[in-house]
C-alpha atoms as a PDB file:
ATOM      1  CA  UNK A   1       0.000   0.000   0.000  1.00  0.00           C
ATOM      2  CA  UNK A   2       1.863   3.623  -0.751  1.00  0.00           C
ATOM      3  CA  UNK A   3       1.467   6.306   1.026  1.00  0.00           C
ATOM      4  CA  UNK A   4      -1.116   7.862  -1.456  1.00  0.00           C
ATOM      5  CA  UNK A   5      -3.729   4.990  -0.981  1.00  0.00           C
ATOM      6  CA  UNK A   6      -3.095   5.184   2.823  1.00  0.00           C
ATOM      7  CA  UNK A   7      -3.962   8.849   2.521  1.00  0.00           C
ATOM      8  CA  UNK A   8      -6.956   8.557   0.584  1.00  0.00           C
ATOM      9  CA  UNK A   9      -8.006   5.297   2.283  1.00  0.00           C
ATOM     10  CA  UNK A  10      -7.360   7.702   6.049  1.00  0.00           C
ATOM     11  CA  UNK A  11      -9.500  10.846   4.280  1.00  0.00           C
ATOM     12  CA  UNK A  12     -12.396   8.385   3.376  1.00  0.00           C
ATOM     13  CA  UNK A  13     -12.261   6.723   6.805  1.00  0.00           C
ATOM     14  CA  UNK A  14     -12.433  10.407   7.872  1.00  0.00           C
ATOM     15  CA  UNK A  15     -15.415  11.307   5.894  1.00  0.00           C
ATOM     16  CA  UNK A  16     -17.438   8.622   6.909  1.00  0.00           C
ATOM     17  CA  UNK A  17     -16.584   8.947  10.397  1.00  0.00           C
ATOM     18  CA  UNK A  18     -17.594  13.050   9.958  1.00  0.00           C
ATOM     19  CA  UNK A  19     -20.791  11.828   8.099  1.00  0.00           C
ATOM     20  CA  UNK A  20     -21.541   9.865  10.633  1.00  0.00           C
ATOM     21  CA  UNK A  21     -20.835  12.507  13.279  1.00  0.00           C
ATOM     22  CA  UNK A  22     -23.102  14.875  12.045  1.00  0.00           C
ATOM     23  CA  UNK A  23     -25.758  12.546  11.284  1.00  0.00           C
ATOM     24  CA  UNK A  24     -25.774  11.268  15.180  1.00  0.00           C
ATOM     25  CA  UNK A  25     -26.129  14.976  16.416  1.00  0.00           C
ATOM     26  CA  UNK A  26     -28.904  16.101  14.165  1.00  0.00           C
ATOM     27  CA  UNK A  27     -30.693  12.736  15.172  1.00  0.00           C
ATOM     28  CA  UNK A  28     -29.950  14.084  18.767  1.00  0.00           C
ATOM     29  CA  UNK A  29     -31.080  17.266  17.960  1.00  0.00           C
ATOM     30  CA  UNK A  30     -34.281  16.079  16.084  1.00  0.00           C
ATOM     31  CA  UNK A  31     -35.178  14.105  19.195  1.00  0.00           C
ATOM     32  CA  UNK A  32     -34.854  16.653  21.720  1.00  0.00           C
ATOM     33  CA  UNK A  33     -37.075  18.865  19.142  1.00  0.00           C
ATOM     34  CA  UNK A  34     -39.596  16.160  19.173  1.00  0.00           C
ATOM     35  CA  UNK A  35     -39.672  15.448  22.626  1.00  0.00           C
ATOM     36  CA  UNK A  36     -40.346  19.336  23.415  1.00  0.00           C
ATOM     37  CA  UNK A  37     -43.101  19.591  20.943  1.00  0.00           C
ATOM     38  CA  UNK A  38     -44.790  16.410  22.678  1.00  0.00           C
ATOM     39  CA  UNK A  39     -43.985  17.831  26.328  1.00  0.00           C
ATOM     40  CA  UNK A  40     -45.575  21.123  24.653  1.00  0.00           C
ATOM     41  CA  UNK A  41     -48.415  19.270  23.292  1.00  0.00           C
ATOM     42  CA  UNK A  42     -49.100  16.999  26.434  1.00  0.00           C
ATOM     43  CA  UNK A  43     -49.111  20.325  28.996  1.00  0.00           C
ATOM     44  CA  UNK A  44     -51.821  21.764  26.431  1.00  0.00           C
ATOM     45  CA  UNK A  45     -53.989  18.788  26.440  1.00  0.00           C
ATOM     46  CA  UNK A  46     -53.219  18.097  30.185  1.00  0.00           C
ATOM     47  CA  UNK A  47     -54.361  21.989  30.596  1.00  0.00           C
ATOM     48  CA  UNK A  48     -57.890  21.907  27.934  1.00  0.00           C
ATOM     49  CA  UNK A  49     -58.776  18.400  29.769  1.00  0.00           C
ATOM     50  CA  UNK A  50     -58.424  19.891  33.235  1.00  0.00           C
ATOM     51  CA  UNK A  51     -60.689  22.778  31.539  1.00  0.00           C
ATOM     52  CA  UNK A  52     -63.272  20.936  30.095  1.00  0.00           C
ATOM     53  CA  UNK A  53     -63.892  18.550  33.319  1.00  0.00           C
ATOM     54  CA  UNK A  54     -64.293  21.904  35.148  1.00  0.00           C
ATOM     55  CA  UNK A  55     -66.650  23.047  32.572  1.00  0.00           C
ATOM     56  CA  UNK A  56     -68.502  19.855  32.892  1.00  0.00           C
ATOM     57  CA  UNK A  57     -68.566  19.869  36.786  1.00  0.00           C
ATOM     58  CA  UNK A  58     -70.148  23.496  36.789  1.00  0.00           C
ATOM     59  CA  UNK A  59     -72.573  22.919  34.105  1.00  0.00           C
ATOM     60  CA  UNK A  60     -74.100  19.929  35.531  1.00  0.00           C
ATOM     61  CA  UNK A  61     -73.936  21.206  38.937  1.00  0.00           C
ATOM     62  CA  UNK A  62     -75.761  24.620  37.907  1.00  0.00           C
ATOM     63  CA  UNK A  63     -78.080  22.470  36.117  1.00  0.00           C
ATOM     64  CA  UNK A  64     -79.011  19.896  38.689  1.00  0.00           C
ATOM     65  CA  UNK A  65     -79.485  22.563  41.043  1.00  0.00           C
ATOM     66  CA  UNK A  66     -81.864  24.282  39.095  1.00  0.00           C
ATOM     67  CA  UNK A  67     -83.906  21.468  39.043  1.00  0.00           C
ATOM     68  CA  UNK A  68     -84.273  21.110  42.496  1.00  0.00           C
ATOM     69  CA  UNK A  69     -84.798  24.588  43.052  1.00  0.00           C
ATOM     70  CA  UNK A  70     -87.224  24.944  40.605  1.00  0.00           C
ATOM     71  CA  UNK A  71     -89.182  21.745  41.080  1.00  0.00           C
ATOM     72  CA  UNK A  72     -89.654  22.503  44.517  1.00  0.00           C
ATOM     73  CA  UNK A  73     -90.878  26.218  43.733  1.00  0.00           C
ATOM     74  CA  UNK A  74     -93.392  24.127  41.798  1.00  0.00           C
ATOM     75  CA  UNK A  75     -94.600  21.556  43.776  1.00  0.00           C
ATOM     76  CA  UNK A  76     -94.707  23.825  46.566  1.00  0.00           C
ATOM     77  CA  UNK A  77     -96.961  26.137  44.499  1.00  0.00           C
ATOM     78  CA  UNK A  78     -98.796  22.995  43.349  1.00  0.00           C
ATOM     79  CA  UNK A  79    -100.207  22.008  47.110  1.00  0.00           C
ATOM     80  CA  UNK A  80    -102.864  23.904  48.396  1.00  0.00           C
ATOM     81  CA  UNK A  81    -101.523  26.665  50.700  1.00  0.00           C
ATOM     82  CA  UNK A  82    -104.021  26.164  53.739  1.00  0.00           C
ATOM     83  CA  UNK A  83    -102.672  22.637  55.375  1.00  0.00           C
ATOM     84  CA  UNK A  84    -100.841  22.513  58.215  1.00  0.00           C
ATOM     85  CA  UNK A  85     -97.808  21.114  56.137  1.00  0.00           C
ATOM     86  CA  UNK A  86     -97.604  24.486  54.478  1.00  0.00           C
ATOM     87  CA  UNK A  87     -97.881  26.251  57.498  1.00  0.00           C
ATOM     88  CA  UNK A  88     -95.147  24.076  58.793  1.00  0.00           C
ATOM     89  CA  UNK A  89     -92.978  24.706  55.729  1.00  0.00           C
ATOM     90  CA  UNK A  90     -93.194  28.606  55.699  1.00  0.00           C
ATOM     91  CA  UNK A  91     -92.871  28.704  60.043  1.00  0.00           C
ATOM     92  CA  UNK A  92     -89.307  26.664  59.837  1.00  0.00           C
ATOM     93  CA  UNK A  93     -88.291  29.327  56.757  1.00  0.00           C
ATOM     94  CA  UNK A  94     -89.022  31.942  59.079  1.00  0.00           C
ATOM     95  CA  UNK A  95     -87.688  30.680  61.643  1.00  0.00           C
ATOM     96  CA  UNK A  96     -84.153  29.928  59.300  1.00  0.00           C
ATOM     97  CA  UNK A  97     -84.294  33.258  58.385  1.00  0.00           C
ATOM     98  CA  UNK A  98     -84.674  34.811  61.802  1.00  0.00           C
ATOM     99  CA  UNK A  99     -81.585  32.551  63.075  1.00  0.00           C
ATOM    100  CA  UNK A 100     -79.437  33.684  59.908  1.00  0.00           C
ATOM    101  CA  UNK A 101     -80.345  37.205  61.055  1.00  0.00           C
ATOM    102  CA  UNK A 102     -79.039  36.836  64.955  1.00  0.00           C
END
């Protein structure tokens, strides 16, 4: 082997191992991209999920209180007023509302 084809056979060797090189760090590089974008992506999803079981929480609470409310406005409206449950009803709401006062 002269010196010539050691040189050229050394500057391939080189190339590759340069090729190579570079090729390793922008796979590094392109991983570390993609695992940002997914951390990204997860902390957005994480935050919209956390968001929409709030939204569902409020909305059925709101709603399943307005039921009760309102079908007990109704059925209490329904009876007739002069029964002594009535008169029981509105005494102990006086009587709430006096305690809440003192």
């Amino acid at each position: 082997m002269s010196a010539t084809a050691g040189t050229v056979a050394h500057d391939e060797m080189q190339s590759v191992a340069d090729a190579m090189r570079d090729a390793a760090t922008a796979a590094a590089d392109q991983a570390a991209d993609h695992a940002d974008k997914v951390k990204r992506t997860m902390i957005k999803g994480g935050s919209q999920a956390v968001r929409g079981v709030s939204r569902f929480a409020y909305s059925s609470s709101y709603v399943l209180s307005y039921a009760i409310v309102y079908t007990a406005a109704f059925a209490v409206h329904a009876l007739p007023q002069q029964n002594p449950v009535m008169h029981g009803l509105r005494d102990g709401g006086r009587a709430a509302r006096n305690a809440l006062k003192s």
